[in-house]
Protein backbone atom coordinates (compact mmCIF):
# COMPACT_ATOMS: atom_id res chain seq x y z
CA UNK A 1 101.00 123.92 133.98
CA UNK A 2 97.75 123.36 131.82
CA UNK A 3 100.08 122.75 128.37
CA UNK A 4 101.81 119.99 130.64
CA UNK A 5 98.87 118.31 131.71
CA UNK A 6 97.46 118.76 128.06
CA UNK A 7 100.33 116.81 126.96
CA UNK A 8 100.42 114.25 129.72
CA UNK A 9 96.54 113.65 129.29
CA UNK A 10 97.37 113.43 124.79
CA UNK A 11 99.78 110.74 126.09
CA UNK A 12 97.28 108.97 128.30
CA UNK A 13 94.74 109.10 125.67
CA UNK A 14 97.49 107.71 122.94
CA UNK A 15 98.41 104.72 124.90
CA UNK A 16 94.63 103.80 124.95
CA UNK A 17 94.12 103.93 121.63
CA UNK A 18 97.45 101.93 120.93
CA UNK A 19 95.95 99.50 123.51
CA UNK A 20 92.42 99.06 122.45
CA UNK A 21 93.84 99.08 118.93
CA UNK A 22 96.43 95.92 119.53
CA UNK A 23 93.36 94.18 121.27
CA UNK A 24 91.33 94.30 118.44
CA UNK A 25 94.21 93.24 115.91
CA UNK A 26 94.64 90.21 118.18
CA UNK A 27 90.66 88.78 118.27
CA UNK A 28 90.51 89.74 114.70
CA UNK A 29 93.46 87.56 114.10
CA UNK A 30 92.49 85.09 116.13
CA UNK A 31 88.84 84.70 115.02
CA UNK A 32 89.50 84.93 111.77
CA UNK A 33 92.98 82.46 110.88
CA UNK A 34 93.72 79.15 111.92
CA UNK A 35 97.24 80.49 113.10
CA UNK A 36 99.10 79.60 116.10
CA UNK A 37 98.49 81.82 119.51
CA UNK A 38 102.34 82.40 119.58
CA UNK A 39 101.99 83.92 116.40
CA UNK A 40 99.61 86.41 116.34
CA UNK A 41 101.02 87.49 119.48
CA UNK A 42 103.99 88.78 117.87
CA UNK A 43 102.27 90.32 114.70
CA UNK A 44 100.25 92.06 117.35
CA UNK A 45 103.09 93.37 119.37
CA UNK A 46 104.97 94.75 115.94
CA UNK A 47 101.97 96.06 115.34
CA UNK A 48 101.13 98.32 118.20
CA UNK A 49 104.94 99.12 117.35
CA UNK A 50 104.25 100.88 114.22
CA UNK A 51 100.71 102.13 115.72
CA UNK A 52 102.72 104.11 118.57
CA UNK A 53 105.16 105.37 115.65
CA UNK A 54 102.17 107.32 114.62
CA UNK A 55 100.41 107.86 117.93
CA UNK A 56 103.10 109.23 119.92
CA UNK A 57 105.30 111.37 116.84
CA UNK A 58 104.08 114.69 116.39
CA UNK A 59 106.77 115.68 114.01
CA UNK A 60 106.59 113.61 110.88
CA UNK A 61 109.99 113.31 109.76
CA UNK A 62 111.74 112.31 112.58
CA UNK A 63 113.73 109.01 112.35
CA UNK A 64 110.80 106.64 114.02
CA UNK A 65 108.48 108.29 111.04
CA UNK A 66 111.29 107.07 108.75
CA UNK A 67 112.04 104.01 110.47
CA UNK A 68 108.15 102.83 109.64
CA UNK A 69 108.72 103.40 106.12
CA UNK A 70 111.23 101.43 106.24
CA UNK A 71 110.53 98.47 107.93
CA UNK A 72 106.35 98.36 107.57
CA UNK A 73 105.92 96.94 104.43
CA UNK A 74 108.20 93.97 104.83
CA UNK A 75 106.19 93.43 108.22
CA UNK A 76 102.96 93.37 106.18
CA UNK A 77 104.45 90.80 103.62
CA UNK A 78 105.86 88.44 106.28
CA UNK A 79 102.94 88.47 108.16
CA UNK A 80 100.39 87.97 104.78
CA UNK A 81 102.95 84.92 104.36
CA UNK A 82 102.69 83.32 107.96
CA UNK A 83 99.05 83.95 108.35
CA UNK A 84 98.31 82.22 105.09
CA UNK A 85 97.01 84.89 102.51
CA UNK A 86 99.68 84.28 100.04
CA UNK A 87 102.17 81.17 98.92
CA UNK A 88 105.43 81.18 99.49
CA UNK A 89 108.08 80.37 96.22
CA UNK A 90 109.61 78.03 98.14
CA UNK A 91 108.43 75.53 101.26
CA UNK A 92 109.49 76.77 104.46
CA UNK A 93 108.65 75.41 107.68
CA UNK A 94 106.16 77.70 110.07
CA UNK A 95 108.75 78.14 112.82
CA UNK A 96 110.70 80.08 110.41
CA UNK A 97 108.43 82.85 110.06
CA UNK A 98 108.16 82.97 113.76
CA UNK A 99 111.71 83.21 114.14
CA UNK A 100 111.74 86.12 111.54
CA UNK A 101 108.80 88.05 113.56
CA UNK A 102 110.51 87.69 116.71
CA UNK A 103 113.77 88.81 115.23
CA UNK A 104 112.04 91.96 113.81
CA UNK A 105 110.49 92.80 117.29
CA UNK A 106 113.78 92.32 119.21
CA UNK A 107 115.57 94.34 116.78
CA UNK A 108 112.63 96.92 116.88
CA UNK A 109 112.97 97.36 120.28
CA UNK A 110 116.62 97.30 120.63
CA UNK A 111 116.61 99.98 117.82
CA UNK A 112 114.08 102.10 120.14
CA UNK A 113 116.50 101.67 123.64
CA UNK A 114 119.75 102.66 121.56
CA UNK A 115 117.58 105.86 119.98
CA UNK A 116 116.43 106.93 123.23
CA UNK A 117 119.50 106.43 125.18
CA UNK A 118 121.73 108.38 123.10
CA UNK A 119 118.99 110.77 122.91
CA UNK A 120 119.02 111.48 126.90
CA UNK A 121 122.59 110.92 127.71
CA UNK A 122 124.84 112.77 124.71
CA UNK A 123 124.65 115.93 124.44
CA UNK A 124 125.36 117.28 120.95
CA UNK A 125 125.39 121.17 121.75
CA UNK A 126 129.20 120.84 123.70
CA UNK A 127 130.42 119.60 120.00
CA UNK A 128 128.93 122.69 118.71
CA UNK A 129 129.49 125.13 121.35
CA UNK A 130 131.78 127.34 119.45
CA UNK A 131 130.11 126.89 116.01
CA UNK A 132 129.36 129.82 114.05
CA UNK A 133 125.59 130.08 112.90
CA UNK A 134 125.91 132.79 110.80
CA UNK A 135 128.91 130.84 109.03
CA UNK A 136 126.55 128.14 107.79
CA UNK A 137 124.43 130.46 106.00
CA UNK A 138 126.80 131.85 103.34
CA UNK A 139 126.49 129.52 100.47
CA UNK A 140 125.72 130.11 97.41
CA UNK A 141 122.43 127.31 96.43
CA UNK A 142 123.11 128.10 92.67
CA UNK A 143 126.22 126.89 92.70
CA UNK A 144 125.57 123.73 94.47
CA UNK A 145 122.16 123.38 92.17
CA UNK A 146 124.27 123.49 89.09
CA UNK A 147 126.87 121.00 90.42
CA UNK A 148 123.60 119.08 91.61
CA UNK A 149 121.97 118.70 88.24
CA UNK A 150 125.50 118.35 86.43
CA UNK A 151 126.01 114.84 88.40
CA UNK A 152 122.48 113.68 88.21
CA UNK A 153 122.22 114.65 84.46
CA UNK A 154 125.28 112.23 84.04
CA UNK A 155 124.08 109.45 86.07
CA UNK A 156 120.38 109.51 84.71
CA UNK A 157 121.70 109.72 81.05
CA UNK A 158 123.80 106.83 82.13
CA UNK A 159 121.07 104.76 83.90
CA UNK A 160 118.62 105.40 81.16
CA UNK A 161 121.15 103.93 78.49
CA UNK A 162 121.26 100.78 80.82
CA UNK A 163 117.56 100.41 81.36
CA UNK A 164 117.14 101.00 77.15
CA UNK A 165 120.06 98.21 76.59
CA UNK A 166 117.45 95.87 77.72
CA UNK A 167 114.98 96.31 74.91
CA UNK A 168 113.42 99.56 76.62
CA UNK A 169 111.76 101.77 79.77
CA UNK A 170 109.38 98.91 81.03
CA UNK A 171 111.91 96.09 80.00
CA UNK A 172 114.25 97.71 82.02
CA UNK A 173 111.97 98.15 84.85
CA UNK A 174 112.04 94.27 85.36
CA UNK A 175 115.60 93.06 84.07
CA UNK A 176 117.18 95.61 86.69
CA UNK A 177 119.83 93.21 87.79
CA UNK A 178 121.18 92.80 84.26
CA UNK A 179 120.82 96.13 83.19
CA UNK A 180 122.59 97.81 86.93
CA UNK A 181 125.11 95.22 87.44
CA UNK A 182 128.13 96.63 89.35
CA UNK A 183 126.63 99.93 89.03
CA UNK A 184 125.07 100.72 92.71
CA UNK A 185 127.31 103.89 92.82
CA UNK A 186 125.71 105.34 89.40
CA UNK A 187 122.49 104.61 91.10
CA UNK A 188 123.29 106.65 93.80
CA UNK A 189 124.23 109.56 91.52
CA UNK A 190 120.16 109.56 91.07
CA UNK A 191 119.93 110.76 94.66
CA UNK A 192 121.40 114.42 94.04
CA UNK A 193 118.62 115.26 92.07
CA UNK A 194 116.59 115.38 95.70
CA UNK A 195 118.92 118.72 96.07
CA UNK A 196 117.59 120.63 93.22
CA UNK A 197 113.83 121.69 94.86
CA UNK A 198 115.77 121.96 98.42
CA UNK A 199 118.32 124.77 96.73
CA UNK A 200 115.31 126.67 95.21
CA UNK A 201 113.32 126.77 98.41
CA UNK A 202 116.67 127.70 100.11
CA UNK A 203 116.54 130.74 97.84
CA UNK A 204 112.71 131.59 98.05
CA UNK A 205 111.45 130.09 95.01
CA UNK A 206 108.56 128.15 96.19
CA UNK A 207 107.09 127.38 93.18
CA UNK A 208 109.82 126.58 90.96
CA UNK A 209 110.98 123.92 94.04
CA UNK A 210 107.45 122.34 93.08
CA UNK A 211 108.09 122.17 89.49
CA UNK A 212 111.52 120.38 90.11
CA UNK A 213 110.09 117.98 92.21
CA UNK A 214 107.62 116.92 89.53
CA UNK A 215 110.62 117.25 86.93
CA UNK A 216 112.96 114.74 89.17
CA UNK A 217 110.22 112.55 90.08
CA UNK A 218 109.30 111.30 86.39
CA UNK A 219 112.94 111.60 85.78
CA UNK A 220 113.74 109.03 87.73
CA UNK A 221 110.80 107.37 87.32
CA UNK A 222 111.77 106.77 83.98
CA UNK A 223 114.77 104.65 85.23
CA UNK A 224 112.82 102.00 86.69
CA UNK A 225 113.65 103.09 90.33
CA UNK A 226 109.86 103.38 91.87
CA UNK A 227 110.51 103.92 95.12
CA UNK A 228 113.77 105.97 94.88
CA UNK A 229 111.72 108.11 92.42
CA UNK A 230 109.07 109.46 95.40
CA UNK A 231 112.09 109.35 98.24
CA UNK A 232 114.05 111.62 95.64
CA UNK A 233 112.22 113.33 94.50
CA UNK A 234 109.98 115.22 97.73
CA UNK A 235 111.50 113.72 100.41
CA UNK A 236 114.24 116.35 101.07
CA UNK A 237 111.82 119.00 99.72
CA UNK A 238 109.26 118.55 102.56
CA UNK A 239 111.71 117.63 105.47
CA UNK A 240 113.04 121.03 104.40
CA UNK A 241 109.69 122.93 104.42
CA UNK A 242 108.84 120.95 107.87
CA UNK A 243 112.11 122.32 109.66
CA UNK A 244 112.45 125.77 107.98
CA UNK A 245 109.27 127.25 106.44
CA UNK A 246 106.35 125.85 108.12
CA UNK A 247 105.41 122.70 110.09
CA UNK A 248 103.54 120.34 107.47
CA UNK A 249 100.40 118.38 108.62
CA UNK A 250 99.36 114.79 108.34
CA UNK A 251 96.19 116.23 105.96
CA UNK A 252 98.62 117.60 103.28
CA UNK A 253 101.41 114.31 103.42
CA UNK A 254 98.49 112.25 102.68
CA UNK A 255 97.07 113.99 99.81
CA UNK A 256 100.66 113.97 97.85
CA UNK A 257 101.30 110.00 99.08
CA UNK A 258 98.60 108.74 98.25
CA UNK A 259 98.61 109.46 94.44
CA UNK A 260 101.78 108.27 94.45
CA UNK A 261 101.32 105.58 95.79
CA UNK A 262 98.95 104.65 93.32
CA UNK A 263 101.00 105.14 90.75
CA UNK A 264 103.72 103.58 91.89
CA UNK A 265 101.59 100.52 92.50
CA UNK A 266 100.42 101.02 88.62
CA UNK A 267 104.09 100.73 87.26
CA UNK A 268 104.37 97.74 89.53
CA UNK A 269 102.08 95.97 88.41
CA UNK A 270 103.67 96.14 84.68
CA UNK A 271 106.77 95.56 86.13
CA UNK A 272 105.72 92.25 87.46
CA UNK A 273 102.71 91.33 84.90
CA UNK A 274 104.57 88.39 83.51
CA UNK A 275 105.94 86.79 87.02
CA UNK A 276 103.41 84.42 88.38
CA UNK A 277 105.11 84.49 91.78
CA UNK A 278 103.74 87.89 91.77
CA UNK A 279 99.82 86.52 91.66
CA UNK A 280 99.58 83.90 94.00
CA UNK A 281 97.15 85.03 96.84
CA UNK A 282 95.19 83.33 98.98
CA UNK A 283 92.42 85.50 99.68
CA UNK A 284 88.99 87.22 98.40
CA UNK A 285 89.25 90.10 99.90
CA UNK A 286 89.77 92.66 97.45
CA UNK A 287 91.36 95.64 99.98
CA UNK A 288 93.13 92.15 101.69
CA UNK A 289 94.38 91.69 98.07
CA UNK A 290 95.66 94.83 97.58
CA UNK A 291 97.58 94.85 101.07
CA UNK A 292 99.29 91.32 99.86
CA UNK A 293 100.35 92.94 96.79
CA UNK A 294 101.61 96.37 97.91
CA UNK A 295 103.73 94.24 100.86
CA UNK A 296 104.78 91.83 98.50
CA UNK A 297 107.50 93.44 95.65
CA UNK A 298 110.43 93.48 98.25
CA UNK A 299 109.73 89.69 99.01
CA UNK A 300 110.85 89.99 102.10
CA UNK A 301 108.05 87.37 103.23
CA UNK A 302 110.16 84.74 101.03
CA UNK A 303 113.68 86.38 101.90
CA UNK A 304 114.15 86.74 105.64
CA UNK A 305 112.68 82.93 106.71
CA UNK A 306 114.46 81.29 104.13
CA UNK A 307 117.50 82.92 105.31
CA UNK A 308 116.24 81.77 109.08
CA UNK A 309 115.21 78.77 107.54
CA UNK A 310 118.87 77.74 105.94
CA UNK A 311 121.13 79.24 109.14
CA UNK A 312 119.51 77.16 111.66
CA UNK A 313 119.10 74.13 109.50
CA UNK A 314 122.97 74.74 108.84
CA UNK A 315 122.67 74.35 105.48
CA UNK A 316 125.05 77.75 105.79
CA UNK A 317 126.97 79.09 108.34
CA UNK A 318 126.68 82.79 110.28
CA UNK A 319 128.76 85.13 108.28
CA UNK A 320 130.47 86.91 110.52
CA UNK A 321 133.09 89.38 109.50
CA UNK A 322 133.25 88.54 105.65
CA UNK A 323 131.57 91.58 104.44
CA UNK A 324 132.36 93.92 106.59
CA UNK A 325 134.46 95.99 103.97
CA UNK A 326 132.22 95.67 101.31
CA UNK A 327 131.29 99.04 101.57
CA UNK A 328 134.80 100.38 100.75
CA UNK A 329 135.09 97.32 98.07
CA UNK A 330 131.86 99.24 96.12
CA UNK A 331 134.19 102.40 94.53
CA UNK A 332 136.12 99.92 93.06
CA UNK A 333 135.23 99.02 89.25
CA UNK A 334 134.88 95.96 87.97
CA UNK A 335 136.93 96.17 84.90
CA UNK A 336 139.88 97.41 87.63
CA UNK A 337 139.12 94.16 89.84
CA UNK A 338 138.41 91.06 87.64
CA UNK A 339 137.88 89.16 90.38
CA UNK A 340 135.73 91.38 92.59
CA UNK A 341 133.30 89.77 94.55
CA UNK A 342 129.90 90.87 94.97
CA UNK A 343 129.31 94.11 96.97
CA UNK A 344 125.51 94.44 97.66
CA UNK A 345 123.45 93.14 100.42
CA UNK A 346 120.75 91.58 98.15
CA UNK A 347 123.02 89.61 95.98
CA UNK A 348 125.11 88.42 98.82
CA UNK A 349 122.10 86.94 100.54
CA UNK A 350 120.39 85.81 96.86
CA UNK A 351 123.38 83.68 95.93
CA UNK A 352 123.96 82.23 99.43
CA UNK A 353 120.42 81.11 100.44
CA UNK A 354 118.31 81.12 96.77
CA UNK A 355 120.91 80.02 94.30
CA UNK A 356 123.84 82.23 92.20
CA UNK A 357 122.40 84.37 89.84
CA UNK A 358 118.77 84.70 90.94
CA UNK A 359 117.54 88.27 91.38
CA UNK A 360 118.39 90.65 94.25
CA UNK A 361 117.03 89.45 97.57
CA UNK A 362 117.01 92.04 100.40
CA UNK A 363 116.61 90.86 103.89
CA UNK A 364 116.36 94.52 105.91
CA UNK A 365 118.79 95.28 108.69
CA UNK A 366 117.53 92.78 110.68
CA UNK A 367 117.91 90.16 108.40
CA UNK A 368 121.12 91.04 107.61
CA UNK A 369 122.07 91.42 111.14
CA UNK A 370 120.67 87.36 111.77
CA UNK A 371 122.49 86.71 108.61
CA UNK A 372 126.07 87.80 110.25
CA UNK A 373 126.03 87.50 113.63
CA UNK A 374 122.66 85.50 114.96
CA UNK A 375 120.40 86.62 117.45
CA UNK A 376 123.36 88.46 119.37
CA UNK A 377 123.79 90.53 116.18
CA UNK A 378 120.25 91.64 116.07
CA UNK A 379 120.64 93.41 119.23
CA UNK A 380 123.84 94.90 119.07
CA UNK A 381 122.80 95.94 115.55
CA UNK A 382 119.70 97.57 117.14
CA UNK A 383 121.13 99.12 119.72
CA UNK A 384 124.14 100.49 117.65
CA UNK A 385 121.58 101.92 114.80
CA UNK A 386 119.67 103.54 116.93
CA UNK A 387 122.48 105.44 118.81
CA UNK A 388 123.77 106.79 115.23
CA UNK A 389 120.40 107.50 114.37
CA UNK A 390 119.64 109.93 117.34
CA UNK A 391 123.00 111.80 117.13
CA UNK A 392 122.76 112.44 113.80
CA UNK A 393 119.12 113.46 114.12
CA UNK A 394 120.43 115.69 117.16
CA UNK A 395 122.97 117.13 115.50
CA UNK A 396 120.37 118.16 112.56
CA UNK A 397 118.36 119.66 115.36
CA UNK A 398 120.74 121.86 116.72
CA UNK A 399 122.39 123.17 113.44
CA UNK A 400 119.64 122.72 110.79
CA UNK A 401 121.87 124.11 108.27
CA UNK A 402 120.43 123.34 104.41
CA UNK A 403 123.24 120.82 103.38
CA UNK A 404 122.68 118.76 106.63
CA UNK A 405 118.96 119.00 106.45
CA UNK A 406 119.78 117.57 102.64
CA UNK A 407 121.99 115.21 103.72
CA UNK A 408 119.22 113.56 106.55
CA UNK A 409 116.16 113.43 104.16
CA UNK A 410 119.05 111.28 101.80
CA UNK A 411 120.88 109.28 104.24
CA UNK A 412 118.29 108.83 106.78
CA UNK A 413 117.23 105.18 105.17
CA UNK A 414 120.63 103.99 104.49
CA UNK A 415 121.73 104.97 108.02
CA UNK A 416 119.02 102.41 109.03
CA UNK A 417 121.21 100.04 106.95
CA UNK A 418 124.36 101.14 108.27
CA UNK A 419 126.21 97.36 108.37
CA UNK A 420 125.46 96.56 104.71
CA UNK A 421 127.68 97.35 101.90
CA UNK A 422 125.32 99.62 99.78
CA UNK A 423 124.32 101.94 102.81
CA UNK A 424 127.63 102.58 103.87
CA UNK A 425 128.51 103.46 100.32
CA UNK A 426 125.78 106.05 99.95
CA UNK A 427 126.72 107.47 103.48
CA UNK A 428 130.36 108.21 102.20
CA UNK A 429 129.37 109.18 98.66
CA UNK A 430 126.65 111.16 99.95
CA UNK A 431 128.58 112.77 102.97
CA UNK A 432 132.30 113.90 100.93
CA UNK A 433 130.26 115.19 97.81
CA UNK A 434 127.75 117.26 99.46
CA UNK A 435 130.43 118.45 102.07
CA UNK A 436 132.91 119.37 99.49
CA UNK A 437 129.93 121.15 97.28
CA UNK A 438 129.30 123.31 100.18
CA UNK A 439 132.63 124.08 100.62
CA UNK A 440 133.40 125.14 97.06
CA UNK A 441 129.88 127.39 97.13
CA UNK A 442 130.96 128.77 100.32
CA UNK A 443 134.49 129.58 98.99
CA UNK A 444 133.14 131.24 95.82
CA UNK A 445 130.68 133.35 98.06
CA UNK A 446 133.31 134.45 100.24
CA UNK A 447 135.45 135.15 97.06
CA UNK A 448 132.84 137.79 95.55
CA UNK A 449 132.38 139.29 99.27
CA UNK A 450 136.07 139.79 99.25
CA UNK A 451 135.94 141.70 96.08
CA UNK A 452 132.96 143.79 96.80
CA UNK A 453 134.72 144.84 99.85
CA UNK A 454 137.77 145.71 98.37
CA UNK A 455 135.99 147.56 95.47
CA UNK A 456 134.19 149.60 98.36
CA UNK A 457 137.10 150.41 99.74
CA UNK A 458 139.01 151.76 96.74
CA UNK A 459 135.99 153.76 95.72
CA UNK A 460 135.71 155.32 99.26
């Protein structure tokens, strides 16, 4: 009784503090920017979003913990855009970033109502009932480490002879669409590398986990892929330590991000040295500053209302079903499919609203969403996400087997993305390789069990 009123009275107190926090966001907007009242109501209601993310969560890597990774950052870049503390590359008119905070917060919340309905009406555990536990547990993580490093030695020799074709490491930091060109599943290749520490924790190794962490981390680093480097590189390594070996606190998360962080920010910065559409801000702030330019290399600020901007101007028309099997379209080579059209999100949206050939503009899932269907395809988009989020979450609950618990920590941000081309790609690549690696390790296990037993046998 006590524990439940503990936790009823930690809920109480949370919902103050998300309260009394929103409050204050809203007269500090309001005081200090000449912005509309409509408007900083909405940043402030996306923000106490992401404030209850971390008020509410105890257990930080569950999808909500994920989903502000995800979606913070081009919050913070759309709202330094609409509240004036950095230009825009092209004019757009101010109802246009409204639309694109309101479409954020609708899908937000959608997102939230599928999650938590699929979380209290299906019930995983009847899928499972018969599901042996013990079954799950012979594999052999050498095996699938080998096969592991074997496909990410291949695609990081391969990426690294891409980035180099462009004159070199930093060079190909920042001529990424030219040097990756048609080559999103090679990319993806990278992501088995986030195996390697998993397999050696799996087998008690603690430290040596560590060490391939750091090794898969600069690895990858050295590709030009920032982002994909950290995510990599410790993400499946701690969601495996939080679920199997010990709980990890908010103390020790902080003290690996935010040295990487910085460094990430310190490779950004020479990736973008020479674009002046990377400098324009319109504040003295210095810790302001640094906000605009850590929310700023996605661009989603520029990206999502000039998409707004051009679909209800009807300078183009809602998309509908025209990409919908784009994702299948990715496995396909180019030099098999002269005329194959273009297969990621980004680059879809880029030559559409921007103009053909400009760089890779991602617009989020709810972006993407607006971009297909309109404001009817933000919810259903919401809704349906968040469903598939919380079953596959429960079904890593119930079995937390070390290939699942793999597969989440990967898949987890493209299943946020699951209606554009390049998720669904990495969902299927990810899912059949992984699958059939843990088949193969536990077929060889079984194999060598077989023969021990029969050796046994002949010696008794």
């Amino acid at each position: 009784m006590n524990e439940i009123t503990n936790i009823q009275k930690n809920k109480v107190i949370s919902t103050y503090i998300v309260l009394i926090l929103g409050l204050f966001l809203f007269l500090s907007l309001y005081i200090s920017t000449s912005s509309q009242i409509y408007t900083i109501f909405l940043i402030t209601l996306i923000g106490m979003f992401f404030i209850s993310i971390i008020a509410f969560s105890k257990n930080f890597f569950n999808p909500f913990y994920f989903f502000f990774i995800y979606s913070f950052l081009g919050f913070i870049d759309i709202t330094m855009v609409s509240l004036g503390f950095r230009d825009t590359l092209i004019p757009i008119s101010t109802s246009a970033y409204d639309k694109s905070l309101l479409i954020m917060l609708i899908w937000l919340l959608t997102f939230s109502f599928g999650y938590w309905i699929a979380f209290k009406r299906i019930n995983i555990k009847r899928f499972f009932k018969n599901y042996n536990l013990k079954l799950q547990a012979e594999i052999n993580p050498w095996v699938i480490f080998i096969l592991c490093g074997t496909i990410f030695m291949f695609s990081f020799s391969s990426t690294l002879r891409s980035s180099m074709s462009l004159g070199g490491i930093v060079e190909g930091m920042s001529g990424g669409g030219a040097a990756f060109a048609d080559q999103g599943y090679l990319l993806a290749l990278l992501g088995f590398a986030g195996i390697l520490p998993v397999m050696a924790l799996y087998s008690g190794k603690k430290f040596r986990a560590i060490i391939y962490c750091l090794i898969v981390f600069i690895g990858i680093l050295l590709t030009g892929r920032r982002s994909m480097a950290i995510l990599t590189a410790f993400l499946p390594f701690l969601v495996y330590w939080n679920m199997r070996v010990k709980q990890i606190k908010f103390l020790h998360i902080a003290l690996l991000t935010i040295p990487l962080i910085v460094i990430v920010m310190y490779i950004g910065a020479i990736r973008t040295a020479e674009n002046p559409n990377f400098s324009l801000s319109n504040t003295d702030n210095q810790a302001l500053e640094q906000l605009v330019t850590l929310g700023r290399y996605n661009g989603y600020g520029d990206n999502i209302p000039a998409l707004v901007d051009k679909i209800d101007s009807e300078t183009i028309q809602l998309q509908k079903f025209n990409y919908s099997l784009r994702g299948v379209e990715y496995f396909i080579p180019r030099s098999l499919w002269n005329d194959k059209p273009l297969v990621h999100s980004s680059q879809i949206v880029s030559d559409l609203v921007f103009f053909a050939g400009d760089t890779g503009r991602p617009v989020n899932a709810y972006g993407w969403a607006y971009f297909n269907f309109g404001l009817l395809g933000v919810i259903l988009s919401g809704l349906i996400t968040g469903a598939i989020v919380s079953c596959v979450y429960k079904i890593v609950l119930n079995r937390k087997s070390v290939i699942l618990i793999s597969m989440y920590a990967l898949l987890i941000l493209p299943l946020l993305e699951v209606f554009q081309p390049e998720a669904q790609m990495k969902i299927i690549l990810f899912a059949v390789i992984l699958k059939t690696l843990e088949f193969i390790s536990k077929k060889g296990r079984f194999r060598r069990t077989s023969l021990r037993r029969n050796s046994v046998e002949r010696i008794a």
